[in-house]
Protein backbone atom coordinates (compact mmCIF):
# COMPACT_ATOMS: atom_id res chain seq x y z
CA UNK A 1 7.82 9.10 -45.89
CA UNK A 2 6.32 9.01 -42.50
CA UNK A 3 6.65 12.09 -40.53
CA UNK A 4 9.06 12.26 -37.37
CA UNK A 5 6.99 12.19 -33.77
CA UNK A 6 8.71 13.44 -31.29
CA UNK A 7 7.43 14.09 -27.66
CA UNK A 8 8.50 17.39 -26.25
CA UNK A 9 8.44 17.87 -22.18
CA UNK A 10 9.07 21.39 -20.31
CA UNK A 11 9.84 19.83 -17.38
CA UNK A 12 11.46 16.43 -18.02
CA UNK A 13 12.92 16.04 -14.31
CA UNK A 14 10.90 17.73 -11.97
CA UNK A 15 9.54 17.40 -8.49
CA UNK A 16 6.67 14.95 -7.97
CA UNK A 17 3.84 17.79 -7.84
CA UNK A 18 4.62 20.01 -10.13
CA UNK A 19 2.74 19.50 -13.63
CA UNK A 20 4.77 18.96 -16.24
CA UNK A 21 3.60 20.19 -19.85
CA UNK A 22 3.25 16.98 -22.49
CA UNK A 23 3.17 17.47 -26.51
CA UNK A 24 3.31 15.24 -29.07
CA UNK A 25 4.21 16.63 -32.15
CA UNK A 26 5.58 15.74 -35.65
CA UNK A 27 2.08 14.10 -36.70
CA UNK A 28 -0.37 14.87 -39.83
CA UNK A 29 -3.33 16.74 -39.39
CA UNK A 30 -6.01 14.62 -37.96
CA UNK A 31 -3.66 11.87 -37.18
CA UNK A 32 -4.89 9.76 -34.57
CA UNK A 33 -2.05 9.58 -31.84
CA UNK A 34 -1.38 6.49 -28.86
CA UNK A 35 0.02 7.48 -26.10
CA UNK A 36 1.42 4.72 -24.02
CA UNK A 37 3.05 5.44 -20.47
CA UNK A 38 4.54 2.51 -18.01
CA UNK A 39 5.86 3.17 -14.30
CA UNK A 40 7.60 0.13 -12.59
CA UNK A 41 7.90 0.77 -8.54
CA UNK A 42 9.35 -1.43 -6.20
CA UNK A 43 9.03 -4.80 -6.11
CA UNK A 44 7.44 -5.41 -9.67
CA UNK A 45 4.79 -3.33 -9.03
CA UNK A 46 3.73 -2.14 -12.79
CA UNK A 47 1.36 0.81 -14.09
CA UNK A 48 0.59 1.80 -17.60
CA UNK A 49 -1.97 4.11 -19.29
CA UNK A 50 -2.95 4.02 -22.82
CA UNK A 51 -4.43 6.79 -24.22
CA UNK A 52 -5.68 7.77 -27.97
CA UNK A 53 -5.21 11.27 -29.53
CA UNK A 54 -6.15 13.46 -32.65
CA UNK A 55 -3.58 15.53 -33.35
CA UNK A 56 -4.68 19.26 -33.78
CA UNK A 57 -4.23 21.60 -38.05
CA UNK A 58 0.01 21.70 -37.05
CA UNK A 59 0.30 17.71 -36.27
CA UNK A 60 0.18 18.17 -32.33
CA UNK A 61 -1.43 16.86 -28.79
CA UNK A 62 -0.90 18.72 -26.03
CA UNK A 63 -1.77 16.84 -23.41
CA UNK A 64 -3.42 19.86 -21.12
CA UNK A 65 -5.41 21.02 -23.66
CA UNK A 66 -6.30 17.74 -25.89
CA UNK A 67 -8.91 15.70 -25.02
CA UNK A 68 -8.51 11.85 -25.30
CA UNK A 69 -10.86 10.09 -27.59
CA UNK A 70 -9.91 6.61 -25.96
CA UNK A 71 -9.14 6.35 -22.51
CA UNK A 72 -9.88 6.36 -18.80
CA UNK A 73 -10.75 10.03 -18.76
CA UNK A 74 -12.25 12.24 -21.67
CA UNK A 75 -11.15 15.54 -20.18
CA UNK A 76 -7.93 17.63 -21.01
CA UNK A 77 -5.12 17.41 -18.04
CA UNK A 78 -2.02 17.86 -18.43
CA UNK A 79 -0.71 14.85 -16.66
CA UNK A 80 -3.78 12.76 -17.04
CA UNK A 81 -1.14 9.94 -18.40
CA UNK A 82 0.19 9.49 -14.68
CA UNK A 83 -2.82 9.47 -12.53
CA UNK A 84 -4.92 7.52 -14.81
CA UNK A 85 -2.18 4.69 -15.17
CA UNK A 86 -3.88 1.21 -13.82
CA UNK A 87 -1.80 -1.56 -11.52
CA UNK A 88 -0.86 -3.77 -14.31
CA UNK A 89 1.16 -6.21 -11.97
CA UNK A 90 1.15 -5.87 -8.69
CA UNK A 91 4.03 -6.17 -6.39
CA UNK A 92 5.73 -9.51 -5.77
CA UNK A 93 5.62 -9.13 -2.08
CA UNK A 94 3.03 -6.63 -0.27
CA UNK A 95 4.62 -2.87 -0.51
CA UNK A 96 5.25 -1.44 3.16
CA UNK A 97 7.34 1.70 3.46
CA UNK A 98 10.63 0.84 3.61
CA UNK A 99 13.45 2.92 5.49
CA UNK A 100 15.24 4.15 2.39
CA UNK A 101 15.40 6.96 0.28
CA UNK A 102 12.47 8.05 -1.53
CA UNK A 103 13.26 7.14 -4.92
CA UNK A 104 12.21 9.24 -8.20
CA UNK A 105 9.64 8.00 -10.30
CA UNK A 106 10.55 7.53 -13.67
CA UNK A 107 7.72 7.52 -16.46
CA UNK A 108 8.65 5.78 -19.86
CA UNK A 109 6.62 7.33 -22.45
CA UNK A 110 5.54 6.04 -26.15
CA UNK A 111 3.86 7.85 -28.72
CA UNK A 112 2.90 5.78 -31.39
CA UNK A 113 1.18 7.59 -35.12
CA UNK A 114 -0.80 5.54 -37.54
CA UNK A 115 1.92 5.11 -40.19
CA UNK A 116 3.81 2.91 -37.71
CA UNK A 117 5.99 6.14 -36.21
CA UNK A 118 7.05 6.65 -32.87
CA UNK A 119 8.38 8.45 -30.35
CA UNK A 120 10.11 7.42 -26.92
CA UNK A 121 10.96 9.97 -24.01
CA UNK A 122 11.48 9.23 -20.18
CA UNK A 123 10.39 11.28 -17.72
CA UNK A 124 11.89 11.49 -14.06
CA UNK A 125 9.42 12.77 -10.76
CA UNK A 126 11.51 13.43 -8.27
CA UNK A 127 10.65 13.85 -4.17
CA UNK A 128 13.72 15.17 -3.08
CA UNK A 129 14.34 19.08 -4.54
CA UNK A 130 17.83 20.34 -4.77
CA UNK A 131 19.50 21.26 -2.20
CA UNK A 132 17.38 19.23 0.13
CA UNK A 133 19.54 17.22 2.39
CA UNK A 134 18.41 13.75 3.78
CA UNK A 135 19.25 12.50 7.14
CA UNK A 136 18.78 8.99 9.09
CA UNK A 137 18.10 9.43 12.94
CA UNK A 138 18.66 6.46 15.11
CA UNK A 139 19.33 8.41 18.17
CA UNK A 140 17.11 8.70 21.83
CA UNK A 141 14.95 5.32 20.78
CA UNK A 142 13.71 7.04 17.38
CA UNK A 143 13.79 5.75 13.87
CA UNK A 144 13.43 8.78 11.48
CA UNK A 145 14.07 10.77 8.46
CA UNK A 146 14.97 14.47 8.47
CA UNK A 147 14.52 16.49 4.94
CA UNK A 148 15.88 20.01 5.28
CA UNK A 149 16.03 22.55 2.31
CA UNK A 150 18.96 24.47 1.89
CA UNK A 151 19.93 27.50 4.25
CA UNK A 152 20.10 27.99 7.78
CA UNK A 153 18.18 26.55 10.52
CA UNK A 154 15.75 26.91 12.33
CA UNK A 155 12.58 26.11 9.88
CA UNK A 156 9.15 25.05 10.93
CA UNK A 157 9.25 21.23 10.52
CA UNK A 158 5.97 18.55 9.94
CA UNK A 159 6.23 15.43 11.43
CA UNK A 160 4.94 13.01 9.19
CA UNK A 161 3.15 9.72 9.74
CA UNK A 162 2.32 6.35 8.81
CA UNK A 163 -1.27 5.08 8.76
CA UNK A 164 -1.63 1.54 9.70
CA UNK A 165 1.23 0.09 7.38
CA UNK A 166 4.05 1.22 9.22
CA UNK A 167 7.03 1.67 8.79
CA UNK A 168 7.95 5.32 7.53
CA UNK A 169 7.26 6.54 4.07
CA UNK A 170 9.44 9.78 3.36
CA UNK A 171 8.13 10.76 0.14
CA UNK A 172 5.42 13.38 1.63
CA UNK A 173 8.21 14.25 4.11
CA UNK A 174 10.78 15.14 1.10
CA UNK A 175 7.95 16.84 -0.92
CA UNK A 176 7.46 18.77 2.07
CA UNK A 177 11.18 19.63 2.38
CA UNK A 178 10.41 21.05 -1.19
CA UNK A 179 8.45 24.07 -0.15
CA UNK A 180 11.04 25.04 2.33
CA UNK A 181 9.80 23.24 5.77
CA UNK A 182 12.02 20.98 7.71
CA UNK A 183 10.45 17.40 7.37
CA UNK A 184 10.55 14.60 10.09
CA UNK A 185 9.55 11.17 8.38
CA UNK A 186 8.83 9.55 11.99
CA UNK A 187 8.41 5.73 12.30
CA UNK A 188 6.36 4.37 15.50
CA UNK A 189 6.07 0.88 14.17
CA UNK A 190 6.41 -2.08 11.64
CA UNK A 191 10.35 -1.99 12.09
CA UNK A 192 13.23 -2.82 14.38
CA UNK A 193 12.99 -2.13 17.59
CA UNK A 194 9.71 -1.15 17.58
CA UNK A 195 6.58 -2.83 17.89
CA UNK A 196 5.20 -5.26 15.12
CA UNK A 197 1.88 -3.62 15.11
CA UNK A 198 0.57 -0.56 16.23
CA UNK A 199 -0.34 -1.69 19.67
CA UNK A 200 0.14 -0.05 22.58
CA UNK A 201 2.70 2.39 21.39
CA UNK A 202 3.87 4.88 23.94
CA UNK A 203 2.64 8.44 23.79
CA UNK A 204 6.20 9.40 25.07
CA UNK A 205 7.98 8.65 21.84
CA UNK A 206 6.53 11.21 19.98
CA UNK A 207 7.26 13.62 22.61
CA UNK A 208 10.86 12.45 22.72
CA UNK A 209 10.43 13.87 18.63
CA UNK A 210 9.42 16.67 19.54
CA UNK A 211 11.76 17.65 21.92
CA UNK A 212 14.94 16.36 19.86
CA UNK A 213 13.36 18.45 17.18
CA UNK A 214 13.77 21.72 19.53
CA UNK A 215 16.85 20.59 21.46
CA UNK A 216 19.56 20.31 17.89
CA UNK A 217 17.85 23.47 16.71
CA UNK A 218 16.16 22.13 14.17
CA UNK A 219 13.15 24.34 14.80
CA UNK A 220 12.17 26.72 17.61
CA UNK A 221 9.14 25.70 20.09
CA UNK A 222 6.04 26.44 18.73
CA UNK A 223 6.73 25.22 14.79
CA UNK A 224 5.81 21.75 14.77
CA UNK A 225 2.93 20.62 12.56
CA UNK A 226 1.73 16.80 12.85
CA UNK A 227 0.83 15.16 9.69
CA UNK A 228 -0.59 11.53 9.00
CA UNK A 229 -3.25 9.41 6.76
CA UNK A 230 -5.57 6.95 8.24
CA UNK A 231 -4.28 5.69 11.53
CA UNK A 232 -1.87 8.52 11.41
CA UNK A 233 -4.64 10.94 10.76
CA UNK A 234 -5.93 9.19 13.78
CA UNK A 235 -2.48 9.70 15.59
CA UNK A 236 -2.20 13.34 14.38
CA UNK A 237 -5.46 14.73 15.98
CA UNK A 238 -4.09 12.58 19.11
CA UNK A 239 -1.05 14.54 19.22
CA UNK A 240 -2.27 17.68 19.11
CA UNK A 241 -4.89 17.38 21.65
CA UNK A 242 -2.11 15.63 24.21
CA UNK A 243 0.95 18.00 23.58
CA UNK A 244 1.14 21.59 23.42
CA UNK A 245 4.61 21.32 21.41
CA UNK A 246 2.20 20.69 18.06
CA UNK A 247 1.22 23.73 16.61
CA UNK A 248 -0.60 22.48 13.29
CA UNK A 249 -2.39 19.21 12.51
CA UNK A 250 -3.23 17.43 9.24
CA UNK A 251 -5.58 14.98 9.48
CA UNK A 252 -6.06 13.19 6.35
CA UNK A 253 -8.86 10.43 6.08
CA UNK A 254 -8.70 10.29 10.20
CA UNK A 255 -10.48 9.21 12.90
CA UNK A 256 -11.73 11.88 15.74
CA UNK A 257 -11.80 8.57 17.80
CA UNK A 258 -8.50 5.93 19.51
CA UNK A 259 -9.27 2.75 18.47
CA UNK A 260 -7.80 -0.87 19.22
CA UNK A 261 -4.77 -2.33 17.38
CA UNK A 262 -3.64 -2.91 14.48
CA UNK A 263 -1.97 -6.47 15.34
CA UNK A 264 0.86 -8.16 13.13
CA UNK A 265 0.45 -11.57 12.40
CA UNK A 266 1.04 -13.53 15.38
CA UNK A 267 -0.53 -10.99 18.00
CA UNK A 268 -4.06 -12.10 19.06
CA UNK A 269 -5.99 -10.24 22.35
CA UNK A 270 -7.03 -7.02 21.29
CA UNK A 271 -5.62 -4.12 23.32
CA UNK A 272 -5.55 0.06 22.46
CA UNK A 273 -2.91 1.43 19.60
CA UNK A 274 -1.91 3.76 22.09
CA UNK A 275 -0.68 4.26 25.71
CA UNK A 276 -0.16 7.15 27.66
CA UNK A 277 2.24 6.99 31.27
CA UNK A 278 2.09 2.99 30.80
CA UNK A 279 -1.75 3.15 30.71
CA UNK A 280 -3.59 1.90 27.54
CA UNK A 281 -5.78 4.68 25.62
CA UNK A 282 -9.63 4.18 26.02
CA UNK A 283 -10.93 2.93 22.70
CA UNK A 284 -13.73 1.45 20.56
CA UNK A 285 -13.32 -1.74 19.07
CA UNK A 286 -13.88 -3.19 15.57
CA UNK A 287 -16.54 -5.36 15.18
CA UNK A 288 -15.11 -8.12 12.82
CA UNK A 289 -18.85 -9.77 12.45
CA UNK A 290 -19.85 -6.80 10.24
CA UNK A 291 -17.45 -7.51 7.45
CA UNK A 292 -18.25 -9.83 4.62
CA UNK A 293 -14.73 -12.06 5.15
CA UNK A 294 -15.51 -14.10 1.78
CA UNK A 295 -15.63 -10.79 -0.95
CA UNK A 296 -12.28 -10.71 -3.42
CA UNK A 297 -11.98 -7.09 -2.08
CA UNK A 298 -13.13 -6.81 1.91
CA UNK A 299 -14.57 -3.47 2.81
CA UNK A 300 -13.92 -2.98 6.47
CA UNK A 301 -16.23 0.20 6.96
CA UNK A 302 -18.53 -1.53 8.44
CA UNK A 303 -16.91 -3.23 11.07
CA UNK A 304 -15.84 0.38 11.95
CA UNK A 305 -19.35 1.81 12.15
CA UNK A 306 -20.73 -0.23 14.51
CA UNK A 307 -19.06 0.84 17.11
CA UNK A 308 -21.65 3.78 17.10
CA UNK A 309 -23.87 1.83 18.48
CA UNK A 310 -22.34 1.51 21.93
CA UNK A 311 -22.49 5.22 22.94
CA UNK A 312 -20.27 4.84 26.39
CA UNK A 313 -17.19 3.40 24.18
CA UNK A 314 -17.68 6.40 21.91
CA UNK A 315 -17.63 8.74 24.75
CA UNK A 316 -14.82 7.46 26.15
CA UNK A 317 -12.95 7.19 23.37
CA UNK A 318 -12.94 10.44 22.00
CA UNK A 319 -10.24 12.25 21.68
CA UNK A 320 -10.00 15.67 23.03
CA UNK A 321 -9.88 17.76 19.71
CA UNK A 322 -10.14 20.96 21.73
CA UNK A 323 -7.30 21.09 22.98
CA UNK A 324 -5.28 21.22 20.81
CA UNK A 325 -2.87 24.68 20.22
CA UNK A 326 -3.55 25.37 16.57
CA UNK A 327 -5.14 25.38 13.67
CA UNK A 328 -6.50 21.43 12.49
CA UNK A 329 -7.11 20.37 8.98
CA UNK A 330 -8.86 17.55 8.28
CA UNK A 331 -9.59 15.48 4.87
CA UNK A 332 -12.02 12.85 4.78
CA UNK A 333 -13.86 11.03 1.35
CA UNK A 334 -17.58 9.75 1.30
CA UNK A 335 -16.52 6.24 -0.18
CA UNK A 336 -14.15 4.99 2.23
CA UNK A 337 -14.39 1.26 2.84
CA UNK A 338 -11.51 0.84 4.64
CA UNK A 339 -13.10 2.85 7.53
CA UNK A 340 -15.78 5.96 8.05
CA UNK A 341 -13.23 8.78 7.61
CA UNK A 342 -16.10 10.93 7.32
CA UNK A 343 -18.25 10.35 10.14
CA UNK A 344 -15.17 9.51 11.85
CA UNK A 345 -13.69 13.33 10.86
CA UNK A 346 -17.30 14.76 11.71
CA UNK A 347 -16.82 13.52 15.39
CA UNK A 348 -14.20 15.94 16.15
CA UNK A 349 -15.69 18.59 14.24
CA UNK A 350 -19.00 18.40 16.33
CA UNK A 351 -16.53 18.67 18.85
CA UNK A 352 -14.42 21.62 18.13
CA UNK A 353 -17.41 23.32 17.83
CA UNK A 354 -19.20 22.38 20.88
CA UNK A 355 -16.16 23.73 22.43
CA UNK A 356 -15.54 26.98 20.50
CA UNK A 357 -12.12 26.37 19.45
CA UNK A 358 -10.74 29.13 19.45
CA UNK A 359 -8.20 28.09 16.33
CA UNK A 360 -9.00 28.38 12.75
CA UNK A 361 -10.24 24.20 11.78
CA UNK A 362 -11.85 22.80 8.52
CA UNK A 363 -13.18 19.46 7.81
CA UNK A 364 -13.25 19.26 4.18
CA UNK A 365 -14.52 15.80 2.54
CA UNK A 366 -14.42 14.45 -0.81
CA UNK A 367 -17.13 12.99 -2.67
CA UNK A 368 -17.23 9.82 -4.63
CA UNK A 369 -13.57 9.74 -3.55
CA UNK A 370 -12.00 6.32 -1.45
CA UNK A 371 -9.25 5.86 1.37
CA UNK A 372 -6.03 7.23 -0.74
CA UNK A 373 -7.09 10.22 -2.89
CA UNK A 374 -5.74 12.85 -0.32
CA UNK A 375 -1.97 11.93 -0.38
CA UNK A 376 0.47 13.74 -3.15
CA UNK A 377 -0.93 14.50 -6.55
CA UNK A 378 0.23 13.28 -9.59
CA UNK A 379 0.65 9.90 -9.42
CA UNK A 380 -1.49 7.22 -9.47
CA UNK A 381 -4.34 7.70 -7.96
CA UNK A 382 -6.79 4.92 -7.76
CA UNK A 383 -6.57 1.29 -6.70
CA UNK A 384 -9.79 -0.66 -5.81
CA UNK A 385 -7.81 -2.80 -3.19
CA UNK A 386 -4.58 -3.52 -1.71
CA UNK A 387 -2.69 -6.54 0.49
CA UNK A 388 -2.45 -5.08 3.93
CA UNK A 389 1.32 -5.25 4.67
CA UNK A 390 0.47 -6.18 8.51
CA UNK A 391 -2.95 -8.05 7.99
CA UNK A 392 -2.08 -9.60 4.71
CA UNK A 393 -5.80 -9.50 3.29
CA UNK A 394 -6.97 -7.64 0.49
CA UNK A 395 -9.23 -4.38 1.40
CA UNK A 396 -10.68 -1.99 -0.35
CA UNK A 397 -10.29 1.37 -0.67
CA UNK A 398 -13.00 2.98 -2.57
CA UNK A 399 -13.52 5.96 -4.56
CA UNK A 400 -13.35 6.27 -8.91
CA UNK A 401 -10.61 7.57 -10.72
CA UNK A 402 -12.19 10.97 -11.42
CA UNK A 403 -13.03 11.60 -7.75
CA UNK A 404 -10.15 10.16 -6.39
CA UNK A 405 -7.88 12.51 -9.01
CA UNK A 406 -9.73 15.80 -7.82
CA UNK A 407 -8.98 15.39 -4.32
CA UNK A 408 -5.52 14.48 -4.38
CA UNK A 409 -4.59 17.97 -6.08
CA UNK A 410 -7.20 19.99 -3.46
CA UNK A 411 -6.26 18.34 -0.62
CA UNK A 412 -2.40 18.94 -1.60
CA UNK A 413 -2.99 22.12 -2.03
CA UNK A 414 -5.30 23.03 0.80
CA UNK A 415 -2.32 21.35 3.35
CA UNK A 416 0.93 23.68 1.69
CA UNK A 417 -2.09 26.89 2.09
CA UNK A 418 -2.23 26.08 5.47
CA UNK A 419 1.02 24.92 7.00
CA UNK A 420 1.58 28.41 4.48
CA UNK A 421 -0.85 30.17 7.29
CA UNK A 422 0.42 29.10 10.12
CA UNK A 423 4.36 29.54 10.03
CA UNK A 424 4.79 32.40 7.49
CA UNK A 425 1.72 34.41 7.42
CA UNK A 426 0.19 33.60 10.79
């Protein structure tokens, strides 16, 4: 008779970065285990892993100590089985962050033995902790999010932001609500009423978050940390160099420079992303002849690097990284293609310290890792290339699996240690 697998999980609903503990047990000696796992997201988009086992003398694999013989990685982790997990269909239309709930991620597991056994468990990732509450904003022109954990207000709160996408993803924002900060997921574009693309969006309606956050008590003046990948990484050093009401900024794969818009389909002239009193932002532009239009996957890098060839745009687009009233955090990889995150990062660091900032700052990059290793880890982490919701080509990102798996869980940790820092040890 065949012996009875079973998969055993500490932490079978749990939030979205916290580790939970895998074993497979139930299996002979020596048995050679698969491990199958499959993740459907919105839309039809479809990931799966397959891994292969030996279980250990008692008929075990435990996942954060067992080493896969088969598989995308051959080291032990204990949730290797989500971040390795490949796009096995990709999404009927091209994902955007919508302006709903973030949803939990639920993980169906199979553990298949060599006598034709198995196994079945499902387990649930969930953004939003207990207790958290969730709250849409449509009030003074803004179209946000608010995540607050449980007890009184006021709590330090970090505004988080889109890159280039739009729309508002409140994921990060409800992990962040997690560890006990107030969380404002803060659209600027890509839905009613606001613009299309990010083009010429007003400086002023960030300020008008900041000030709502401080006027309903949400947080007191001086707690509000800015926090946003790509072109919000872009946006985020902005912010803090143009408003004194942002304390903290995360930068993650940013740019130290403005640069021209992002335009939905339709919009043609090229104009800034951002305005400031009516007047459009200096910026640099993207050189379009740089970038091989025919490749399957188009690396847009070095359209992006060129423009450090015309020194004058440079200078006058940079933004102002000094003055900013805190501490600055910034995350950039060495294989971006989507744009130079690192020289881009290493602009405002020559900056800051041409300057002597006179706030703590660290420019950390990743190597061998691509455009979205930084974000939450956990999940899966690498995809060569992606439909651009607003452009509608497909780009690449970058970066190896490996790489890309090892930054995610730094760079997660190195923003909680400092928003940690600033607003409860600082």
């Amino acid at each position: 008779m065949a012996n009875q697998l079973r998969i055993e999980i500490d932490l079978e609903d749990a939030l979205a970065d916290e580790p939970a503990y895998v074993t497979i047990a139930g299996a002979k000696p020596a048995e050679r285990i698969m491990l199958h796992s499959r993740l459907v997201m919105s839309q039809g988009d479809i990931w799966e892993s397959e891994l292969r086992f030996v279980a250990d003398e008692d008929g075990r694999v435990e996942l954060a100590t067992s080493s896969p013989i088969e598989g995308p990685y051959s080291e032990p982790h204990p949730m290797g089985f989500v971040w390795a997990m490949s796009q096995t269909k990709a999404a009927e239309l091209a994902p955007k962050p919508a302006l709903r709930s973030a949803p939990p991620l639920k993980i169906e597991m199979e553990a298949l033995g060599e006598e034709g056994q198995r196994a079945a468990r499902t387990l649930s990732r969930r953004y939003i902790a207990d207790g958290v509450s969730r709250r849409e904003i449509r009030e003074e022109g803004l179209i946000a999010t608010l995540f607050e954990p449980e007890g009184s207000r006021p709590n330090p709160v970090v505004v988080c932001l889109s890159g280039s996408e739009g729309g508002l993803n409140e994921n990060r924002a409800a992990l962040f609500a997690a560890h006990g900060y107030s969380a404002l997921a803060l659209a600027y574009f890509g839905v009613d009423p606001l613009p299309a693309g990010a083009r010429e969006v007003p400086l002023e309606y960030f300020k008008t978050a900041f000030d709502y956050l401080v006027d309903q008590g949400i947080c007191l003046p001086g707690s509000i940390a800015v926090d946003g990948a790509s072109y919000g990484g872009q946006l985020s050093l902005l912010l803090g160099a143009t408003f004194p009401e942002v304390s903290c900024v995360i930068a993650q794969v940013p740019s130290g420079l403005v640069h021209s818009s992002v335009n939905a389909v339709g919009d043609s002239t090229v104009t800034s992303s951002w305005t400031r009193g009516g007047e459009p932002l200096p910026y640099v532009l993207f050189r379009p002849e740089r970038v091989d239009w025919t490749a399957d996957e188009i690396a847009l890098t070095p359209g992006y690097l060129a423009c450090f060839e015309f020194e004058e745009e440079v200078k006058a687009a940079t933004i102002s990284v000094e003055n900013t009233c805190g501490p600055i955090l910034m995350l950039s990889v060495e294989d971006d293609q989507m744009w130079p995150s690192k020289e881009f990062a290493e602009v405002s660091e020559a900056r800051l310290r041409e300057h002597d900032f006179p706030h703590e700052f660290e420019h950390v990059c990743y190597k061998d890792a691509g455009h979205i290793a930084v974000l939450t880890p956990f999940v899966p982490i690498y995809l060569p290339a992606q439909v651009h919701p607003v452009i509608g080509r497909m780009f690449a990102f970058g970066g190896n699996l490996l790489a890309n798996q090892e930054a995610s869980e730094d760079a997660w940790r190195r923003t909680l240690e400092r928003l940690n820092t600033t607003f409860r040890t600082g």
